[in-house]
Protein backbone atom coordinates (compact mmCIF):
# COMPACT_ATOMS: atom_id res chain seq x y z
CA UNK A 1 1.28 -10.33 16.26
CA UNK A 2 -0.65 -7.47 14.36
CA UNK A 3 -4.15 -6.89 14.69
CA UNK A 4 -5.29 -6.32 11.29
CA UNK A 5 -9.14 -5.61 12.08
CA UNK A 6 -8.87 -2.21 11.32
CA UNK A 7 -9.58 -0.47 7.65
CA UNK A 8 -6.72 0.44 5.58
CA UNK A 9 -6.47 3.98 5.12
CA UNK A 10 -7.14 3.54 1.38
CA UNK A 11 -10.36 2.43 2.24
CA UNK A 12 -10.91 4.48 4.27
CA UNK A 13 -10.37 7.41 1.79
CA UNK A 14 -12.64 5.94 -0.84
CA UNK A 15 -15.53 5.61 2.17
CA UNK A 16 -14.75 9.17 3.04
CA UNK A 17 -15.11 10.57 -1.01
CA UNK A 18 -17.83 8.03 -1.64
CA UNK A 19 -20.00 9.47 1.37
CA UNK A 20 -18.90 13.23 0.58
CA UNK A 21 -19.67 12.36 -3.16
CA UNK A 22 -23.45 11.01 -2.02
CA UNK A 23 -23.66 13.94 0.20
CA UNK A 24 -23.52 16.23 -2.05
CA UNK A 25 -25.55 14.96 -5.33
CA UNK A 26 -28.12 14.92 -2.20
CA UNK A 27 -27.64 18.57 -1.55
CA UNK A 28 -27.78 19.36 -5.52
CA UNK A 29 -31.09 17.32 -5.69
CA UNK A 30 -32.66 18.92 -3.18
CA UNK A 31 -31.52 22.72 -3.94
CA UNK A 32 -34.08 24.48 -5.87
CA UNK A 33 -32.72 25.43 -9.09
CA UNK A 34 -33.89 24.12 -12.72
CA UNK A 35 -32.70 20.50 -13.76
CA UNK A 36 -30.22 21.21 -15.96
CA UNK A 37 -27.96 23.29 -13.85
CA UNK A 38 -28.60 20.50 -10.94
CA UNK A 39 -26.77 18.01 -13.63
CA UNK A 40 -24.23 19.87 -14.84
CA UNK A 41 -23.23 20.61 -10.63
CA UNK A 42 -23.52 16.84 -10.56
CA UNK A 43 -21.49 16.22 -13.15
CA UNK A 44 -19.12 18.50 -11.64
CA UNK A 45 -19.24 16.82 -8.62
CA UNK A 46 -18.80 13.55 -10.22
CA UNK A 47 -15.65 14.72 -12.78
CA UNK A 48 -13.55 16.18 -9.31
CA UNK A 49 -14.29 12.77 -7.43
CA UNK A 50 -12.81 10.71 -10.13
CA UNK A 51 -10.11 12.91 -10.26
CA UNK A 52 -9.47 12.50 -6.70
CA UNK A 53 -9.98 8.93 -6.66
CA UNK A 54 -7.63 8.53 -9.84
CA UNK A 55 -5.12 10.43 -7.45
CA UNK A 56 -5.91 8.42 -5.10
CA UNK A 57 -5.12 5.38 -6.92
CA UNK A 58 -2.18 6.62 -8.05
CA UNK A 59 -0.29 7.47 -4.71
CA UNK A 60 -1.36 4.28 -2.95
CA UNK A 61 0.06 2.37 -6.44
CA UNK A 62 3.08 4.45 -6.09
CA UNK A 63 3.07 3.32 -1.88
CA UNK A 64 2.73 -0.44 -2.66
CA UNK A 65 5.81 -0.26 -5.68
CA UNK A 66 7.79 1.41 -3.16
CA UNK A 67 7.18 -0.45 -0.12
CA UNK A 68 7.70 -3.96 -2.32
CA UNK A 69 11.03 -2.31 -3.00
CA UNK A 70 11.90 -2.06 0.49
CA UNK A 71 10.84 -5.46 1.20
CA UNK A 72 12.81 -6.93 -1.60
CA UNK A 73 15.94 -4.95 -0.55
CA UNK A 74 15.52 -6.50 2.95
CA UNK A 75 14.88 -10.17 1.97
CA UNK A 76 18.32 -9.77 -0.25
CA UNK A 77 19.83 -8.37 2.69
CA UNK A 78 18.93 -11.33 4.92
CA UNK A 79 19.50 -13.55 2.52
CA UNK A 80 23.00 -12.24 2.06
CA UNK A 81 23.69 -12.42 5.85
CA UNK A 82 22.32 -16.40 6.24
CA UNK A 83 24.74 -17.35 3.21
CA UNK A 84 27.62 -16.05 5.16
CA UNK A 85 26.60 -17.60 8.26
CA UNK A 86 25.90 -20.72 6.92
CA UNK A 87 29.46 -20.58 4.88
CA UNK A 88 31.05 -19.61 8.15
CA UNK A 89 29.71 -22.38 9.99
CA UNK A 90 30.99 -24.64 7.51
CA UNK A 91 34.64 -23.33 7.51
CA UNK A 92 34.10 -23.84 11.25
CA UNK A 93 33.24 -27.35 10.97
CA UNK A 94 35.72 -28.12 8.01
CA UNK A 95 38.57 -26.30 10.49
CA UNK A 96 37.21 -28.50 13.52
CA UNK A 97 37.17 -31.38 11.62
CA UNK A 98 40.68 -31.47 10.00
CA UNK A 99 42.36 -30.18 13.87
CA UNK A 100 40.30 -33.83 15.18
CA UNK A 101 41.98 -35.58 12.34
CA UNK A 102 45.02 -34.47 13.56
CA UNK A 103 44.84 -35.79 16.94
């Protein structure tokens, strides 16, 4: 059985930009330069990590469609195979049946 302690690798992702994101608004605030070019870095700073993060959100969406997909695919595959097993097993019995009749 999976051990599913461990972070997803999306959330991981949005720790890692969240943290880089913190880091550097700190480094901005604390750089001596005048207030208005310490916002507009900011804002900078701000407008690429939603850009990345929109990315992000994008890719994993596009991950999640495709691996639903898969799993769909399989579960019709599967199903497909029990039908004929189960339809097989029945001509067995029917055949077994009618050869007992017989006798």
């Amino acid at each position: 059985m999976a051990n599913n302690s461990g972070a997803s690798a999306g959330s991981v992702a949005l720790a890692f930009l969240s943290g880089a994101l913190l880091g550097a608004v700190t480094a901005v605030m604390l750089a001596p330069q005048p207030g208005r070019e310490s916002r507009e870095r900011v804002t900078g700073y701000a407008r690429r990590t939603s850009e990345d993060l929109l990315n992000l959100k994008d890719r994993a969406t596009d991950t999640v469609e495709e691996v639903v997909g898969r799993g769909r695919e399989l579960v019709d595959e599967i199903s497909c195979a029990v039908r004929e097993a189960l339809d097989a097993g029945r001509d067995a019995m029917r055949r077994e049946r009618e050869m007992n009749s017989l006798d």
